[in-house]
N, C-alpha and C. Protein backbone atom coordinates (compact mmCIF):
# COMPACT_ATOMS: atom_id res chain seq x y z
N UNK A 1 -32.29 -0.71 35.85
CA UNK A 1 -33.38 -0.02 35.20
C UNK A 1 -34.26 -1.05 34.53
N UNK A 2 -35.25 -0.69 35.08
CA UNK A 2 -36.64 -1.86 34.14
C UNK A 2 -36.87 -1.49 32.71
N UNK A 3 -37.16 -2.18 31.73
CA UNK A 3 -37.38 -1.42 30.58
C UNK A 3 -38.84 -2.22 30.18
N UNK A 4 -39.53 -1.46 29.97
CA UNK A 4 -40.87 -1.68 29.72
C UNK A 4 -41.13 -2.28 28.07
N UNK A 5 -41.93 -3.35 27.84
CA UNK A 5 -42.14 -4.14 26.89
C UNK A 5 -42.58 -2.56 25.73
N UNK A 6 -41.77 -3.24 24.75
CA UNK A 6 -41.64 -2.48 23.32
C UNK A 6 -40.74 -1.47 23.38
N UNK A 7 -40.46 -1.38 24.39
CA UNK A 7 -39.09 -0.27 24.32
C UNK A 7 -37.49 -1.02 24.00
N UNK A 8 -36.79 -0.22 23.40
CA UNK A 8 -35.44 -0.46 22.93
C UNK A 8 -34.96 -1.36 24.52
N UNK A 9 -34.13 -2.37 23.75
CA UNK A 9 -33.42 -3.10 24.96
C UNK A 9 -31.66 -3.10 25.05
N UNK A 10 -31.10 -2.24 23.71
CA UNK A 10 -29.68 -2.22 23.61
C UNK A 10 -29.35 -1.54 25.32
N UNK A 11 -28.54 -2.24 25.89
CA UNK A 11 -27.79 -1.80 27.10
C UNK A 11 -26.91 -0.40 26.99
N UNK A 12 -26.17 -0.74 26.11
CA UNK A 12 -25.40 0.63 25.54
C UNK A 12 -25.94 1.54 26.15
N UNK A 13 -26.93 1.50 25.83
CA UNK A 13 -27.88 3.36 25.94
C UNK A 13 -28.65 3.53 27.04
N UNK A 14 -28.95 2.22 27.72
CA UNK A 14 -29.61 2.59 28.91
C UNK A 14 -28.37 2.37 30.12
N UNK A 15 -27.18 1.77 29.96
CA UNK A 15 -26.26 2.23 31.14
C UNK A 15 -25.55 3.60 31.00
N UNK A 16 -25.40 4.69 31.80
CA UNK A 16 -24.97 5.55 31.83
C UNK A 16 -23.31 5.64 31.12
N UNK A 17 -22.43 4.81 31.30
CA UNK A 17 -21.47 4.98 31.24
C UNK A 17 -20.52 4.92 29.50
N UNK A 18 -21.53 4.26 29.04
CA UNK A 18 -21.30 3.93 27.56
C UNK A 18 -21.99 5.31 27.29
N UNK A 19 -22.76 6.04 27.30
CA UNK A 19 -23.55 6.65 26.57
C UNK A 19 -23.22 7.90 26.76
N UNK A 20 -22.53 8.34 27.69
CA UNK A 20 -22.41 9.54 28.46
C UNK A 20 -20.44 9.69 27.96
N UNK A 21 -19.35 8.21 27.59
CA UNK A 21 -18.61 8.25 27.25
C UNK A 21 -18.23 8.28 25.88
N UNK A 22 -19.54 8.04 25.27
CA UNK A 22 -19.49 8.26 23.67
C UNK A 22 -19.53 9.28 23.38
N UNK A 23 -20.76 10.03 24.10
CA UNK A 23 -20.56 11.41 24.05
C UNK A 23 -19.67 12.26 24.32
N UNK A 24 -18.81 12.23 25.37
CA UNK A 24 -17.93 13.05 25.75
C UNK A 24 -16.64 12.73 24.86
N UNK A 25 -16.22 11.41 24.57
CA UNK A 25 -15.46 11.35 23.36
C UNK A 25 -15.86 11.85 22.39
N UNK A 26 -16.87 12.18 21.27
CA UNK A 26 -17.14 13.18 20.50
C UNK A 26 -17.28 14.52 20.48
N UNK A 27 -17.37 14.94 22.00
CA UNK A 27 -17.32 16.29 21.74
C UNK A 27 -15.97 16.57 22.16
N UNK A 28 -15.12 16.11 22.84
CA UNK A 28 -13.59 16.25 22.69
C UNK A 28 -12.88 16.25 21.17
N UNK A 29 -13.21 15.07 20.89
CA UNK A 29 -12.54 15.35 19.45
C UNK A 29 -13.16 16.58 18.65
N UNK A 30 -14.54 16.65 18.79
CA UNK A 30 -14.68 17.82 18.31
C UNK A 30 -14.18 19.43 18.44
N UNK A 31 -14.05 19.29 19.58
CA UNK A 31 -13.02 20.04 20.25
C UNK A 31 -11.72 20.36 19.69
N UNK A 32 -10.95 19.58 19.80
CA UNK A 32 -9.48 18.93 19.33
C UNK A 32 -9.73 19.34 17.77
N UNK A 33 -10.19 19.04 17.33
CA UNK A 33 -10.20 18.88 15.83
C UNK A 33 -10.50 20.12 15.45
N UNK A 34 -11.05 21.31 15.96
CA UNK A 34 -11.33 22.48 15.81
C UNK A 34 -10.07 23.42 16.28
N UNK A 35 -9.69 23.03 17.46
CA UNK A 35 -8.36 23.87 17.84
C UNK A 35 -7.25 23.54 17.32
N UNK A 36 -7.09 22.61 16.53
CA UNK A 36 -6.10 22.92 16.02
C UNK A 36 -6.08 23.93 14.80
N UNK A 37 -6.74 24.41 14.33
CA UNK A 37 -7.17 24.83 13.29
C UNK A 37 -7.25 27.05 14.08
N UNK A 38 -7.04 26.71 15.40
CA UNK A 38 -7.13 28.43 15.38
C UNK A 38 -5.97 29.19 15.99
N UNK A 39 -6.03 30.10 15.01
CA UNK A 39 -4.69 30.92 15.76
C UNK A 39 -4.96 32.65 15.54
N UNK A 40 -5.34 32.68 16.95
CA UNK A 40 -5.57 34.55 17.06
C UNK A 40 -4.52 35.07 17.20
N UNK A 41 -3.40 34.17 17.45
CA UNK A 41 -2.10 35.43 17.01
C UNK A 41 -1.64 35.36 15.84
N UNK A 42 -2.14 34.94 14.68
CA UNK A 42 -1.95 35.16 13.38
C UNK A 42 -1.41 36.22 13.11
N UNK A 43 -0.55 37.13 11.94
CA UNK A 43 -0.88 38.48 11.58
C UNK A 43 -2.33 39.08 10.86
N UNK A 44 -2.68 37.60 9.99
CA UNK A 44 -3.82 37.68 9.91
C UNK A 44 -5.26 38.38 10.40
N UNK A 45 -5.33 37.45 11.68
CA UNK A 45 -6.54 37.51 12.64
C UNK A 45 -6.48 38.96 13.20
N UNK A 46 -4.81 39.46 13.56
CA UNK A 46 -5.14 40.66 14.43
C UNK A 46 -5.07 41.71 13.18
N UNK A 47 -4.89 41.40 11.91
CA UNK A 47 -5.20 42.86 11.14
C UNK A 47 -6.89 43.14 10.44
N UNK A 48 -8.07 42.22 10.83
CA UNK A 48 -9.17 42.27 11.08
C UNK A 48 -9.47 42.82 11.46
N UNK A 49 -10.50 43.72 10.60
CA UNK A 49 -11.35 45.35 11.72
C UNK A 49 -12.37 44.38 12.86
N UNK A 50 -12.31 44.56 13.76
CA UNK A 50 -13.34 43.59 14.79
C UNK A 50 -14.31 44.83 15.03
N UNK A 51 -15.29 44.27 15.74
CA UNK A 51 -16.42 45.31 16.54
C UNK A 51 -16.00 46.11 17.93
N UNK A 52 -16.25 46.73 18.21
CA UNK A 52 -15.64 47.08 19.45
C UNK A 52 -15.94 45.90 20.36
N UNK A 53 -17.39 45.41 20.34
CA UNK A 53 -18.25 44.37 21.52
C UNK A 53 -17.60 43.01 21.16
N UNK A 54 -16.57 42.88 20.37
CA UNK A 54 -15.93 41.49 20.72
C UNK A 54 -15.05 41.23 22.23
N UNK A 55 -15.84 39.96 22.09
CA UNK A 55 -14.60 39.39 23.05
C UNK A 55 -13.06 39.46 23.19
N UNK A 56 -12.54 39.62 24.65
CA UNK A 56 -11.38 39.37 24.15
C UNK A 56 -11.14 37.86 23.95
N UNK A 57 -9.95 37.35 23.17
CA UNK A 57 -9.48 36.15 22.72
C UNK A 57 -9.65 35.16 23.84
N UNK A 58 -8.86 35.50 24.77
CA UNK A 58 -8.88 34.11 26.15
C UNK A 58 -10.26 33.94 26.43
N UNK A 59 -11.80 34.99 25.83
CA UNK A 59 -12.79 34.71 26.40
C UNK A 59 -13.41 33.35 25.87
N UNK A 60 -13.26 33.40 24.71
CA UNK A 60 -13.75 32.21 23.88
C UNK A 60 -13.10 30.72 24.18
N UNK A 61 -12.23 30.65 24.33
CA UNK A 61 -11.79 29.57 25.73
C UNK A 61 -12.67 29.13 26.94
N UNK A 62 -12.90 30.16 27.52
CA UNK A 62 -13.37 30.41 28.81
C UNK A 62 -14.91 29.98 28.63
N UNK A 63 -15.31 30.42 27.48
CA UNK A 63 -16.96 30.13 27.27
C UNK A 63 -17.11 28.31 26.61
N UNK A 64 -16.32 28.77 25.68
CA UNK A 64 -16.37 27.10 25.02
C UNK A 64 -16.31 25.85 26.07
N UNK A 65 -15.26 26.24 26.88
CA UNK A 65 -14.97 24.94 27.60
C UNK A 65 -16.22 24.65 27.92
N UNK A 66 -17.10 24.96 29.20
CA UNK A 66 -18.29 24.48 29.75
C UNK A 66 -19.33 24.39 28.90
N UNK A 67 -19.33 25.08 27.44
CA UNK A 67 -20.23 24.47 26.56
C UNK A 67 -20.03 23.03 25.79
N UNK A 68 -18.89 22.88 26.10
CA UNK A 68 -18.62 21.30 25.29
C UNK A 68 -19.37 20.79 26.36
N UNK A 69 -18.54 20.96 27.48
CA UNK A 69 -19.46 19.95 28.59
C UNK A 69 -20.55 19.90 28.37
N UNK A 70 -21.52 20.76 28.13
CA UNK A 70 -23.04 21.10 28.58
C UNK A 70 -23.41 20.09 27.16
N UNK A 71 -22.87 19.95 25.82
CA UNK A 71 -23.01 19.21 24.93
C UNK A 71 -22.87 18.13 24.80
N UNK A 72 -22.32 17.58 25.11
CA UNK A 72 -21.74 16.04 26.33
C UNK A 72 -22.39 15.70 27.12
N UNK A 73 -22.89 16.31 27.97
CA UNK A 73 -23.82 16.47 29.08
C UNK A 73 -25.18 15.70 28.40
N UNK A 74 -25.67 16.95 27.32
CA UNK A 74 -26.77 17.03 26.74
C UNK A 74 -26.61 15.57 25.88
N UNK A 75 -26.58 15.43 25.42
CA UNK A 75 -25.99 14.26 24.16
C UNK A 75 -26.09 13.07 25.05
N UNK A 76 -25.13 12.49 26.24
CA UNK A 76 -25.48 11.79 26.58
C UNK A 76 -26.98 11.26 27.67
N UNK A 77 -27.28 12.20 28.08
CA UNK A 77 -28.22 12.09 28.56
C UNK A 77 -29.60 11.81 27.98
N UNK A 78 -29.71 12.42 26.50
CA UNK A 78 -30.09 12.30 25.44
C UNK A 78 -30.45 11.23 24.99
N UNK A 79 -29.08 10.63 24.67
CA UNK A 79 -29.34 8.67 24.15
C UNK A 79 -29.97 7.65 25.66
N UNK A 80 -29.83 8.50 26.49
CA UNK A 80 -30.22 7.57 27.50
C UNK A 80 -32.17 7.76 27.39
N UNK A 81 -32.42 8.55 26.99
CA UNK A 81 -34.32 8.84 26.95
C UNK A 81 -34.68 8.27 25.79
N UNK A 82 -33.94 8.37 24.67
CA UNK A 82 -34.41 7.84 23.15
C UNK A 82 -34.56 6.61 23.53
N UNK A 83 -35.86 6.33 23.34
CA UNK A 83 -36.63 4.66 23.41
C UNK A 83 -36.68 3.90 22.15
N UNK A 84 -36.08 3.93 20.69
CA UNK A 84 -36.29 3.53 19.70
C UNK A 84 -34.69 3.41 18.71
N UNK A 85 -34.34 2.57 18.31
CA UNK A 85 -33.30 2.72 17.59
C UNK A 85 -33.50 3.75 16.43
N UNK A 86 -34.25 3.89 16.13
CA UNK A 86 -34.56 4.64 14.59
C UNK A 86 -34.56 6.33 14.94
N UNK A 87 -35.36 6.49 16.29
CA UNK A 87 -34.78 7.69 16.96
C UNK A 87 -33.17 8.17 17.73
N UNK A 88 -33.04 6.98 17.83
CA UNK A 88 -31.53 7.09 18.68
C UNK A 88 -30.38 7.03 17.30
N UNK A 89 -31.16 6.76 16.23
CA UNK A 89 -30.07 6.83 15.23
C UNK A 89 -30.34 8.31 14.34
N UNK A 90 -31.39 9.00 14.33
CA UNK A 90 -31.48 10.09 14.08
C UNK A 90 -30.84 11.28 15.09
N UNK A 91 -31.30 11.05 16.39
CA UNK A 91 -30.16 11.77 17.23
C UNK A 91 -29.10 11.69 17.47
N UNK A 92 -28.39 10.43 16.71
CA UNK A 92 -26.84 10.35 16.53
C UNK A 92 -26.36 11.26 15.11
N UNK A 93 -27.33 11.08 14.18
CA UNK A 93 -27.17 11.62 12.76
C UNK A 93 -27.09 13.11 13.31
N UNK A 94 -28.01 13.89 14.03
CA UNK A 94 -28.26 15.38 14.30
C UNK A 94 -26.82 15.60 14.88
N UNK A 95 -26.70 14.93 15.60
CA UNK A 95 -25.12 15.23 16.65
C UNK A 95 -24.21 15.20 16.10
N UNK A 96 -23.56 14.62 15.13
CA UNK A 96 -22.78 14.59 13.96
C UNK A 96 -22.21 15.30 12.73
N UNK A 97 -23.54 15.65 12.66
CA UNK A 97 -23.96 16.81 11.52
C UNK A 97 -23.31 18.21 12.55
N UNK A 98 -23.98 18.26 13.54
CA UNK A 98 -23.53 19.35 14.60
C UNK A 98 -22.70 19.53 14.73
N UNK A 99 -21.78 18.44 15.25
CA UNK A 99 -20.50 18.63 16.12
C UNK A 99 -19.16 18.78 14.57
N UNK A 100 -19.59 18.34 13.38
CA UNK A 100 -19.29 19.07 12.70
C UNK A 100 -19.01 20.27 11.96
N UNK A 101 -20.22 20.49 11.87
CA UNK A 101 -20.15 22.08 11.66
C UNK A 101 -19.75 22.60 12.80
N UNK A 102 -19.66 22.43 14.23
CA UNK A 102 -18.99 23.16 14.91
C UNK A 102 -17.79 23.05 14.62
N UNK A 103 -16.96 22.27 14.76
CA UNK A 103 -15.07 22.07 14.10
C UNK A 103 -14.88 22.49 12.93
N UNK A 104 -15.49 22.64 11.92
CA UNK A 104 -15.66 23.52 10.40
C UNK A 104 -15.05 24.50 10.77
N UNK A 105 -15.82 24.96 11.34
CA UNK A 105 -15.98 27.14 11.69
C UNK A 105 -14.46 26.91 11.70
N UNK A 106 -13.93 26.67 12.65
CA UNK A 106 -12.63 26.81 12.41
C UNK A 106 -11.52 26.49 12.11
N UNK A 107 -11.88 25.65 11.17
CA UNK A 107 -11.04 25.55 9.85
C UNK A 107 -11.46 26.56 8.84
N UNK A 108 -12.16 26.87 8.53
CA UNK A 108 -12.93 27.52 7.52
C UNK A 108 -12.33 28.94 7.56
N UNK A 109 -12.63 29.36 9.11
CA UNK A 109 -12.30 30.76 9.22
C UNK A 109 -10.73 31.10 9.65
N UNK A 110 -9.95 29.96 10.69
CA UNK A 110 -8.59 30.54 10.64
C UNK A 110 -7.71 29.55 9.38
N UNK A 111 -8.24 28.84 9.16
CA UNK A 111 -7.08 27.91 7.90
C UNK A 111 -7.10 28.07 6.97
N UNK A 112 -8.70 28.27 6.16
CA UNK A 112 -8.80 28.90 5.29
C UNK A 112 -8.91 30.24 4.99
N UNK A 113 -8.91 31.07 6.18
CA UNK A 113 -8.96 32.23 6.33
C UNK A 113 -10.11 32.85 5.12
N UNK A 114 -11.82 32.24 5.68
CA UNK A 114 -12.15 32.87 4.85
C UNK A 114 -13.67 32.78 5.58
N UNK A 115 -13.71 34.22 6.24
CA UNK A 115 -14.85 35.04 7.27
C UNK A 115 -16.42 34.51 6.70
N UNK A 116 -16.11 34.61 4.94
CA UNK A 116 -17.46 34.68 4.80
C UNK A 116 -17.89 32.56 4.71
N UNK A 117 -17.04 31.88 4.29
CA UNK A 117 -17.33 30.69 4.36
C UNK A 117 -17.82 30.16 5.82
N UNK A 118 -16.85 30.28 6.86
CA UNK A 118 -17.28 30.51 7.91
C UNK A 118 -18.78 30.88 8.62
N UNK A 119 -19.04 31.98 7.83
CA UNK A 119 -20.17 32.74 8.43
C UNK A 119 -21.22 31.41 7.76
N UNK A 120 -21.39 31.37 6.55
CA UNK A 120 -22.15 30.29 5.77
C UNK A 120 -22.29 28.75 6.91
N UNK A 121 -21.76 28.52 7.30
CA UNK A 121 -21.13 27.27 8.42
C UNK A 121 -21.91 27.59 9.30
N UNK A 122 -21.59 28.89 10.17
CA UNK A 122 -22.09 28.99 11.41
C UNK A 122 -23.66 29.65 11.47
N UNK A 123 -24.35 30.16 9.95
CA UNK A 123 -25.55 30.02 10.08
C UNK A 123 -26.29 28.62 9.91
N UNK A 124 -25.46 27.46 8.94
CA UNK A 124 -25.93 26.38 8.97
C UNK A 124 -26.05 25.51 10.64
N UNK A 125 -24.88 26.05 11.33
CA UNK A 125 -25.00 25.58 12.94
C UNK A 125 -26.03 26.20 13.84
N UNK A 126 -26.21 27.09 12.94
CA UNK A 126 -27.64 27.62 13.87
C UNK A 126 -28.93 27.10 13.61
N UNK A 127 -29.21 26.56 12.31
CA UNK A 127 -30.21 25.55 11.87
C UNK A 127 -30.24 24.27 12.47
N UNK A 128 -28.68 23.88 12.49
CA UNK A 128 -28.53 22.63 13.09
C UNK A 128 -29.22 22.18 14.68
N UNK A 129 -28.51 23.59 15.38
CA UNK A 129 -29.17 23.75 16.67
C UNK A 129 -30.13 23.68 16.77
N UNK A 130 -31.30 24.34 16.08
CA UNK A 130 -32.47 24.49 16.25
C UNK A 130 -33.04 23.00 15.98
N UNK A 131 -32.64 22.22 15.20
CA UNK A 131 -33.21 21.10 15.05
C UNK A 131 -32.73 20.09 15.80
N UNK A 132 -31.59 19.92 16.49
CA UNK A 132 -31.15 19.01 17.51
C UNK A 132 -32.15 19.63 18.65
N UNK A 133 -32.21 20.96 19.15
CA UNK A 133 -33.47 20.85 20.19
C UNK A 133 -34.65 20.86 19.66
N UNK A 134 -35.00 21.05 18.48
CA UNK A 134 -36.59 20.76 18.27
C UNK A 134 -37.01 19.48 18.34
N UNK A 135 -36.27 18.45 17.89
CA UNK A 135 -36.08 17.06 18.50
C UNK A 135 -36.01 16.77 19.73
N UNK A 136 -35.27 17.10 20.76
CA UNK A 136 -35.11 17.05 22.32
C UNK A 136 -36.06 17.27 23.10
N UNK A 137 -36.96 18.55 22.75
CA UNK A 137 -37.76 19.26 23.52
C UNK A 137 -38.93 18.54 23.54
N UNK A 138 -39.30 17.45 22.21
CA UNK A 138 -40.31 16.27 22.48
C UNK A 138 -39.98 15.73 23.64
N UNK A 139 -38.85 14.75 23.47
CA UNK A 139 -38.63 13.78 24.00
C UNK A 139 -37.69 13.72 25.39
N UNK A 140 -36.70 14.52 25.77
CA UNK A 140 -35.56 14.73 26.46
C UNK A 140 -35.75 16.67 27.20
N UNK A 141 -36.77 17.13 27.99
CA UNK A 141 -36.43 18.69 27.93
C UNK A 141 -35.12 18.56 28.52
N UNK A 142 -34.88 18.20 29.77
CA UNK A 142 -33.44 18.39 30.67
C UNK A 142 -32.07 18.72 29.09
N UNK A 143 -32.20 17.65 27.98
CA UNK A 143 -30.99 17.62 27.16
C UNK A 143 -31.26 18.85 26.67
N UNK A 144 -33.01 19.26 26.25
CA UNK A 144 -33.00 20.61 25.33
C UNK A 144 -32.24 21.73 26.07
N UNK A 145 -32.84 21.93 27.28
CA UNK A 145 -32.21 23.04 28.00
C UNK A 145 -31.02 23.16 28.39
N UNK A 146 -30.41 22.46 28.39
CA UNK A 146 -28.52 22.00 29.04
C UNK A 146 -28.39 22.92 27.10
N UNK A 147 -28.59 22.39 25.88
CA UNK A 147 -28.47 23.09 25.09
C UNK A 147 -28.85 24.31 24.28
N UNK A 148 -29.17 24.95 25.42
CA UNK A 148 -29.77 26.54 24.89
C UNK A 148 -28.59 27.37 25.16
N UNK A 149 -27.54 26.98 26.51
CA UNK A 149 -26.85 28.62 26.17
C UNK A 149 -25.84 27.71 25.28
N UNK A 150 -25.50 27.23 24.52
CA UNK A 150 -24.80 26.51 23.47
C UNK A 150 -25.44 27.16 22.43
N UNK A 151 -26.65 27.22 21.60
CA UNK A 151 -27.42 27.87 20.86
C UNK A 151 -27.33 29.21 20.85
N UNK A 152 -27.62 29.58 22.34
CA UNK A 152 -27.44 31.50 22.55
C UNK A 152 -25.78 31.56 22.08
N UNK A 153 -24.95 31.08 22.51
CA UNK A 153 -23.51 31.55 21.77
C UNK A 153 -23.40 31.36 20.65
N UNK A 154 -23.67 30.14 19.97
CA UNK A 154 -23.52 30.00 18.60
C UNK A 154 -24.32 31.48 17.62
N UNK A 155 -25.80 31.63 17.60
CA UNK A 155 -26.23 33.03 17.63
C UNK A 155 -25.45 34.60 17.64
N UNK A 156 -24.72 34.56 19.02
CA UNK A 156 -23.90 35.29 19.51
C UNK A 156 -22.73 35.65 17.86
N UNK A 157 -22.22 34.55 17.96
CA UNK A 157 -20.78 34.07 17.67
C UNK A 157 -21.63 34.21 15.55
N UNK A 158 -22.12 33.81 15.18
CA UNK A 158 -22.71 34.41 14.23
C UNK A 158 -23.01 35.72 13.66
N UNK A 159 -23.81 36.43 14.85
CA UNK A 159 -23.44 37.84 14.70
C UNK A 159 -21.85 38.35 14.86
N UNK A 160 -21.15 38.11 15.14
CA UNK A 160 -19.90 38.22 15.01
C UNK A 160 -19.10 38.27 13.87
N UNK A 161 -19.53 36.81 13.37
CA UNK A 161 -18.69 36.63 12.29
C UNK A 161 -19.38 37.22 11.05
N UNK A 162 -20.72 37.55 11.33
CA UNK A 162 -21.17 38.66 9.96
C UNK A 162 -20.51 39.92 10.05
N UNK A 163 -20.93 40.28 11.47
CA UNK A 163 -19.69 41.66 11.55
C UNK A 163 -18.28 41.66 11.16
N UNK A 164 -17.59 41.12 11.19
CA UNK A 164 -16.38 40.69 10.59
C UNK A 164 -16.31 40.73 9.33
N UNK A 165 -17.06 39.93 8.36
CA UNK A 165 -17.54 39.71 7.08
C UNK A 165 -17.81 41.28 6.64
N UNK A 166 -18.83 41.85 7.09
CA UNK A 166 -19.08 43.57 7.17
C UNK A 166 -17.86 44.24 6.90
N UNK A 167 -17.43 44.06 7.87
CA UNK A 167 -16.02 45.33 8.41
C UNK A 167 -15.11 45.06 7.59
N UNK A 168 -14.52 43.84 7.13
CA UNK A 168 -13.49 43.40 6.23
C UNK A 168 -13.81 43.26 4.69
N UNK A 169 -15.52 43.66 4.17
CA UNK A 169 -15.13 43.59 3.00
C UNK A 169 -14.22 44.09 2.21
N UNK A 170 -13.48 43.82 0.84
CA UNK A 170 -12.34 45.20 -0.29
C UNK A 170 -13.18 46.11 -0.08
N UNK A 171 -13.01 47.35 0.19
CA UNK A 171 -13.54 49.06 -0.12
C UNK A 171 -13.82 49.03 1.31
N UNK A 172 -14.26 48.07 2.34
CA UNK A 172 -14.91 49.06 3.63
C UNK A 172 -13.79 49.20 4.48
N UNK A 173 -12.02 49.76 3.98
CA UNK A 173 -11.38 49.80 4.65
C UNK A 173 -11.25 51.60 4.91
């Protein structure tokens, strides 16, 4: 790859393999670091009034997996367009901040067992989102769009956990 005078010259970020493996190591651990933290066969979890329109349990598995990817995906592909260290270090800062509050949620909600902290988390991840692609969509669309149905679930998964929050307050039993 040629890199055109005044643009960033760190290799890191313009070979695929560093950049695309940093990423995918962070969103694994992010991963990891979140599952350990959940357990829907709690007595806990299953004495929760849910919505009828929840998922069942194995679904959230099923959805997450290919959204890590698509975040990994996104992320590295990401550092590969950022032409500036000062940008490539702000889109490391956004990703961070992110992939945190994503592993929060669940600690928050099955360890600490506490719906409404949680919910607080996962509207902050919805801010977060919005600003990791309002950033992207300058510079990177392919990364913005790989992260929209990541955004649409998080959304999703928000309304959820307010409903939850709802249904389980003391008195709305």
């Amino acid at each position: 790859m040629r890199l055109t005078e005044g643009r960033d010259r760190d290799t890191r970020w313009t070979a695929p393999w560093p950049r695309y493996g940093a990423a995918t190591a962070a969103v694994a651990a992010t991963a990891a670091a979140g599952a350990m933290a959940v357990e829907p066969d709690s007595a806990w979890y299953k004495a929760l009034r849910k919505p009828p329109w929840q998922p069942p349990s194995w679904a959230f598995g099923a959805v997450w997996t290919p959204l890590y990817g698509t975040i990994a995906y996104a992320a590295g592909h990401a550092l590969g367009t950022t032409t500036t260290p000062r940008r490539r270090t702000r889109l490391i800062g956004g990703l961070a901040v992110n992939l945190t509050l994503n592993a929060a949620w669940n600690w928050l909600f099955f360890a600490r067992r506490s719906p409404t902290a949680a919910l607080a988390d996962t509207v902050l991840l919805g801010f977060s989102n919005a600003q990791v692609i309002s950033r992207l969509v300058r510079t990177d669309r392919t990364a913005a769009c790989a992260l929209a149905p990541y955004a649409a679930w998080c959304a999703f998964a928000t309304a959820l956990n307010a409903s939850l929050v709802r249904r389980n307050r003391p008195g709305n039993g």
